[in-house]
Protein backbone atom coordinates (compact mmCIF):
# COMPACT_ATOMS: atom_id res chain seq x y z
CA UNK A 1 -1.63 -10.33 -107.41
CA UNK A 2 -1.47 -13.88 -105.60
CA UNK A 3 1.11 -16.24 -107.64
CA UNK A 4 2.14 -19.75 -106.84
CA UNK A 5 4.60 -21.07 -109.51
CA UNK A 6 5.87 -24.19 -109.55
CA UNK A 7 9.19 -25.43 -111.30
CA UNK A 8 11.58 -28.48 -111.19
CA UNK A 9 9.70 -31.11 -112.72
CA UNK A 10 11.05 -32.99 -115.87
CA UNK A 11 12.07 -36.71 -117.43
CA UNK A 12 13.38 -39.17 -115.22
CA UNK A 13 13.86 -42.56 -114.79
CA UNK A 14 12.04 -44.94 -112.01
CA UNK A 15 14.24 -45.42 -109.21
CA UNK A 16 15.72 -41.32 -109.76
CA UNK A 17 14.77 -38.28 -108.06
CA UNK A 18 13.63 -34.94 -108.70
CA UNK A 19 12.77 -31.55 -106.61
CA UNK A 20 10.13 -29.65 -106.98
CA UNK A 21 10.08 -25.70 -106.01
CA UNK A 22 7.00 -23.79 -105.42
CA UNK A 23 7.83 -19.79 -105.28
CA UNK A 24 4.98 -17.75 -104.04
CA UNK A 25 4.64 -13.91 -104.65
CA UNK A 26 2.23 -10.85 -104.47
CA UNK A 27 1.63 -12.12 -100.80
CA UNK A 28 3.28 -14.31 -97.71
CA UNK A 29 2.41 -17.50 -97.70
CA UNK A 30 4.11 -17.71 -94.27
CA UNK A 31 1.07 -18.79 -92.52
CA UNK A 32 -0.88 -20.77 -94.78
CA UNK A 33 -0.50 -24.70 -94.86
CA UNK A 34 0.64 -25.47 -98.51
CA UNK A 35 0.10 -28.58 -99.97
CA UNK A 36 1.14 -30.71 -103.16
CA UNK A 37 -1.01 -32.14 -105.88
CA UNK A 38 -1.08 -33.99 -108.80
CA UNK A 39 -3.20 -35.54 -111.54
CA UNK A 40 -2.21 -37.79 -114.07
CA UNK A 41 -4.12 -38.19 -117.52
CA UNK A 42 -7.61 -38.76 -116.80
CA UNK A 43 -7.58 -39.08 -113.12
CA UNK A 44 -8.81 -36.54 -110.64
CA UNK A 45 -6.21 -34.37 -108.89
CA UNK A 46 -4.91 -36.18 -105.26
CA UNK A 47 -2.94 -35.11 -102.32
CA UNK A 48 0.36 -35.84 -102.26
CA UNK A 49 1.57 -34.02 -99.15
CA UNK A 50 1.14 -30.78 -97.13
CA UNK A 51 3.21 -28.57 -94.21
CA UNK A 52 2.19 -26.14 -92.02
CA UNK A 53 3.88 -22.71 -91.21
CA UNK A 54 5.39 -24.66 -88.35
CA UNK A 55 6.55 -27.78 -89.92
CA UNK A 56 4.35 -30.43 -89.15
CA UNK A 57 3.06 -32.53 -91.99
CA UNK A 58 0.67 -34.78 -93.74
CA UNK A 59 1.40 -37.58 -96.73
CA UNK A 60 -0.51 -39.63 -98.99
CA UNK A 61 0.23 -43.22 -98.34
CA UNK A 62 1.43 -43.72 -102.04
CA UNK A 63 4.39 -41.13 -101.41
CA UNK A 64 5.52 -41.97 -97.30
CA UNK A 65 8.42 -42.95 -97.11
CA UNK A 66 9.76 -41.64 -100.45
CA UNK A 67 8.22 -37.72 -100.97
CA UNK A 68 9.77 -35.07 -98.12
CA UNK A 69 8.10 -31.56 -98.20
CA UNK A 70 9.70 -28.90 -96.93
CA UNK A 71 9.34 -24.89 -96.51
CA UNK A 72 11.00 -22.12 -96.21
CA UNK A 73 9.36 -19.33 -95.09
CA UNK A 74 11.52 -16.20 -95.48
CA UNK A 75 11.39 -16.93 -99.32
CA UNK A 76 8.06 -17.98 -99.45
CA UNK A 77 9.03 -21.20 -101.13
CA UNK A 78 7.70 -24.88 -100.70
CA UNK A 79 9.86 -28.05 -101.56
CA UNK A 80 8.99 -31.50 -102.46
CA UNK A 81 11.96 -33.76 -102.76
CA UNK A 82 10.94 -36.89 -104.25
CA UNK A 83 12.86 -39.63 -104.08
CA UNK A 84 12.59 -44.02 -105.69
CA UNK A 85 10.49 -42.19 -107.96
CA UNK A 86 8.14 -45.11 -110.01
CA UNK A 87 6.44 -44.55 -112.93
CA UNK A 88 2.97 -44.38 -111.08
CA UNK A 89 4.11 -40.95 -109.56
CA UNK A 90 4.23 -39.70 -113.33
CA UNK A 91 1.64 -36.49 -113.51
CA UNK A 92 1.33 -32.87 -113.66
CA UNK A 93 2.06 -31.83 -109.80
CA UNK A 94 0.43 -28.28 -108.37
CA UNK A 95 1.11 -26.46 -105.06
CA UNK A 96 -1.59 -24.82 -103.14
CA UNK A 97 -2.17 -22.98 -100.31
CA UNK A 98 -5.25 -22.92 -97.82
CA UNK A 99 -6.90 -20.84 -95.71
CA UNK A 100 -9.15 -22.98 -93.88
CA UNK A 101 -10.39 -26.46 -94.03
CA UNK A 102 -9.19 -30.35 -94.82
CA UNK A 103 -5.65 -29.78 -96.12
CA UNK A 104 -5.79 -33.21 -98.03
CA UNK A 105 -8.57 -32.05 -100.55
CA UNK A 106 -8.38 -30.51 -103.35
CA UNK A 107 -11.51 -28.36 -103.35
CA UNK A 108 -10.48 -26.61 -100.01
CA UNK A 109 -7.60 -24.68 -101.80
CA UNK A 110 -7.37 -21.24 -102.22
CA UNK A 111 -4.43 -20.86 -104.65
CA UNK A 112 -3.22 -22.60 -106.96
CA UNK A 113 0.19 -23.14 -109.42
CA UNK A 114 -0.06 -23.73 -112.83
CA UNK A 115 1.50 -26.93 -112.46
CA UNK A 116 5.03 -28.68 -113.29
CA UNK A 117 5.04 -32.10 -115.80
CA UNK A 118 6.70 -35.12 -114.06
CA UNK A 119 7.08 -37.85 -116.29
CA UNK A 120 8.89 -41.17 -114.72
CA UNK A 121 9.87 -43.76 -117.37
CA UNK A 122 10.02 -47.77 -116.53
C-alpha cells in the first residue's frame, strides 16, 4: 500500500521556521518528482515547491527565497525547510508525488499525504 505521510508542522511565530518531513512507504518514491502543497481555509490547494529524483527544482513565487525542498532518496523522504515564515504561509501543507505531467498542479498528482497544520501567528 502507497503511503505519503507528512509530519513537522505546528505553531509558530512570523519571522520563525519550521521543517516539514514527508516519509513515503509501500513503494520508492526514488524516481518520482514530489512536490509540496497547501491550502488554507477556503482557498484551493497551490504549489508551493517540487524536486526531482535528481535535484532540480521548481518554487512558487510566494515561497523563493524563503522555502528550500530537499530529498533524500535512500529513505524515501522529502524536506521542506521553511524559513521568515509570515502569517500568509499559514495552511494545511500536503506532499505528493507524480508520475507524469505539470508538476505545479495539483490535479496531476498521483499520491497524496494526509496533510500537516501550519499555523504562523502575527
Amino acid at each position: 500500500q502507497v503511503q505519503l505521510v507528512e509530519s513537522g508542522g505546528g505553531l509558530v511565530q512570523a519571522g520563525g521556521s519550521l521543517r516539514l518531513s514527508c516519509a513515503a512507504s509501500g513503494r520508492s518514491f526514488m524516481s518520482y518528482p514530489m512536490g509540496w502543497f497547501r491550502q488554507a481555509p477556503g482557498k484551493e490547494r497551490e504549489f508551493v515547491a517540487a524536486i526531482k529524483w535528481n535535484g532540480g527544482n521548481a518554487y512558487a513565487d510566494s515561497v523563493k527565497g524563503r522555502f528550500t525542498i530537499s530529498r533524500d532518496n535512500a529513505k524515501n523522504t522529502v524536506y521542506l525547510q521553511m524559513n521568515s515564515l509570515k502569517p500568509e504561509d499559514t495552511g494545511v501543507y500536503y506532499c505528493a508525488a507524480i508520475n507524469s505531467g505539470s508538476w505545479t498542479i495539483a490535479d496531476d498528482y498521483d499520491y497524496w499525504g494526509q496533510g500537516t497544520q501550519v499555523t504562523v501567528s502575527s
